[in-house]
Protein backbone atom coordinates (compact mmCIF):
# COMPACT_ATOMS: atom_id res chain seq x y z
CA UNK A 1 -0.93 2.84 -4.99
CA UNK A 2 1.63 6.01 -5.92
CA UNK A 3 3.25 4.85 -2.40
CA UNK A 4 3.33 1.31 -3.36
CA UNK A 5 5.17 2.13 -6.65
CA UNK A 6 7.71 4.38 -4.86
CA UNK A 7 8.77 1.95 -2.41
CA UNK A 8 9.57 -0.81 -4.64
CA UNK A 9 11.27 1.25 -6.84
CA UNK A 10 13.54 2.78 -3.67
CA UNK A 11 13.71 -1.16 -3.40
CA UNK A 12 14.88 -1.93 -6.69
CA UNK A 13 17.29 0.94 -6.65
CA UNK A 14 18.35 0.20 -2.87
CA UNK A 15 18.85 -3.38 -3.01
CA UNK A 16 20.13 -4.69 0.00
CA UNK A 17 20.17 -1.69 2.17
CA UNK A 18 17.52 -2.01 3.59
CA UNK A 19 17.54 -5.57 5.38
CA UNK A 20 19.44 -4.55 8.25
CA UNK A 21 16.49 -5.06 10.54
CA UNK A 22 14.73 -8.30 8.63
CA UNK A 23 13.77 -11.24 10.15
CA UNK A 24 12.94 -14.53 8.87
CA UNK A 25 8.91 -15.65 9.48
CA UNK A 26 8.40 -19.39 8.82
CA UNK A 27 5.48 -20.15 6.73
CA UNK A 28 4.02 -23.70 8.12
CA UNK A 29 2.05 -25.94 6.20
CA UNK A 30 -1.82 -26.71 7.39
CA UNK A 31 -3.34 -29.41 5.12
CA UNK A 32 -6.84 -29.85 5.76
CA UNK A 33 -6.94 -32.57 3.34
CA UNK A 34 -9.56 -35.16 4.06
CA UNK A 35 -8.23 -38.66 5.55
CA UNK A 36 -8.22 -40.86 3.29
CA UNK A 37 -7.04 -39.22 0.39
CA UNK A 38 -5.49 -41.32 -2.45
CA UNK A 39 -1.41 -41.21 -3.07
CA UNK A 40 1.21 -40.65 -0.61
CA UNK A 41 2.78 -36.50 -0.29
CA UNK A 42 5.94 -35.62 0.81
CA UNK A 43 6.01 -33.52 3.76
CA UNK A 44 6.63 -30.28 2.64
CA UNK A 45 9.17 -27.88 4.18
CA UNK A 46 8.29 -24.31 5.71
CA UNK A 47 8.31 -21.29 3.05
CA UNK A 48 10.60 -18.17 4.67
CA UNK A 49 9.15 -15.31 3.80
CA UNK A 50 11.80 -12.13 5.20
CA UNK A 51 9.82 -8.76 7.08
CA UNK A 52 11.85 -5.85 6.72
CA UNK A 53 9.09 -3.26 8.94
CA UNK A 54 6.02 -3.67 6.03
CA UNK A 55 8.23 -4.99 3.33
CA UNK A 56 7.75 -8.84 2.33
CA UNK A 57 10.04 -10.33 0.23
CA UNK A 58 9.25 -14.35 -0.59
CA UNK A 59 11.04 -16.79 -3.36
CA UNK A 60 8.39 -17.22 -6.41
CA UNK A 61 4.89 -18.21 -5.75
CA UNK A 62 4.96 -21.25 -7.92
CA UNK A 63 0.85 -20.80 -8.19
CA UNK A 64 -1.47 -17.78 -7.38
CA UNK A 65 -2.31 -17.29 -3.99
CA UNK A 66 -4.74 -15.38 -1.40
CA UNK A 67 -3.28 -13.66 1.45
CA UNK A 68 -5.02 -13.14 4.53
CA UNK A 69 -3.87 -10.88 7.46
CA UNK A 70 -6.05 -12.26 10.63
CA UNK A 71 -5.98 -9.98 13.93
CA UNK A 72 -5.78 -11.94 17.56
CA UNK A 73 -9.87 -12.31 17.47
CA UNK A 74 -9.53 -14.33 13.99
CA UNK A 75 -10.87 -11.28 12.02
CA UNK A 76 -9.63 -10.61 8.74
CA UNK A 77 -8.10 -7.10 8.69
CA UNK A 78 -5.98 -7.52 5.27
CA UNK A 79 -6.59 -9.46 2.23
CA UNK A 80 -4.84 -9.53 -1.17
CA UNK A 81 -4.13 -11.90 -3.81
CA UNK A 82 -0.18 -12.63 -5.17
CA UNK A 83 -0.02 -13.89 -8.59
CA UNK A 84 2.49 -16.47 -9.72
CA UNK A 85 6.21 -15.43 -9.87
CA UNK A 86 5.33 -12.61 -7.12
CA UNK A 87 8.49 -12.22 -4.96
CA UNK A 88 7.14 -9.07 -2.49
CA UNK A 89 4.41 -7.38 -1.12
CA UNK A 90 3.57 -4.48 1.27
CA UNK A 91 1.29 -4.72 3.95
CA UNK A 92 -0.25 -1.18 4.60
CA UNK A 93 1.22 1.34 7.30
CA UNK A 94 -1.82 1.42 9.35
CA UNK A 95 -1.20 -1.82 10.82
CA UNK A 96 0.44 -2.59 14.22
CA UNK A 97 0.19 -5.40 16.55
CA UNK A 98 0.53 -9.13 16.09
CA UNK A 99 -1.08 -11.17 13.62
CA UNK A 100 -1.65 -14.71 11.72
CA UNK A 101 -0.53 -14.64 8.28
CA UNK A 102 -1.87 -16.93 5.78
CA UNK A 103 -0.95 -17.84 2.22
CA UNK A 104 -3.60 -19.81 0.28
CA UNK A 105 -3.35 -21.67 -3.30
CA UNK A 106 -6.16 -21.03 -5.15
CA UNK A 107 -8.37 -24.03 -5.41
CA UNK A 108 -6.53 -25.87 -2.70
CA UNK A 109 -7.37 -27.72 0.70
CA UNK A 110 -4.01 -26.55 2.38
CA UNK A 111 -2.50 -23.25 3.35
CA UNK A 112 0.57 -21.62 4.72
CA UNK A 113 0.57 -19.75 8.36
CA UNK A 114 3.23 -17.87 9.99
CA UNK A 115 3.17 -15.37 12.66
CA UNK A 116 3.93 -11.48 12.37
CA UNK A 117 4.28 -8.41 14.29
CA UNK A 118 3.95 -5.24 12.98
């Protein structure tokens, strides 16, 4: 937690020195809503979400959302929950290796995936 806090304040005080080595990870859609449904939707665009090493940095969450960090066998290694207006979070150290990132609205039938290495 103490480490947490530390970082984002070397964040806050840093600002944009540190995304030298980001990348952009595109967040796509997966609506598992049942055919059928009534009303039309308008296809919705990827979220970016920018990895700077552990560092996540996302526009608003419009809602509150469930993140899941799911190794290559499916297993959940990482969970968490943003709340509405979060624009970051830190994944811990400990991780390496490539993974399946999901961003879930609570009480929803869709999610967001993207794709990560650490």
């Amino acid at each position: 937690m103490v480490r947490k806090l530390v970082l984002f304040v070397i964040l806050l005080i840093g600002g944009c020195s540190f995304s030298y080595g980001a990348q952009q990870i595109p967040m796509h859609i997966i609506d598992e809503t049942p055919v059928g449904h009534s009303g039309p939707y308008a296809p919705a665009r990827p979220w970016y979400i920018t990895q700077d090493e552990i560092v996540f940095t996302l526009s608003a969450t419009p809602e509150d959302y469930t993140l899941v960090l799911l190794d290559e066998d499916d297993e959940v290694v990482y969970s968490d929950t943003l709340l509405s207006g979060s624009t970051m979070f830190v994944l811990p150290s400990t991780l390496s290796g490539n993974f399946e990132l999901r961003l879930i609205p609570f009480a929803s039938t869709y999610c967001y995936r993207g794709y990560l290495e650490l």
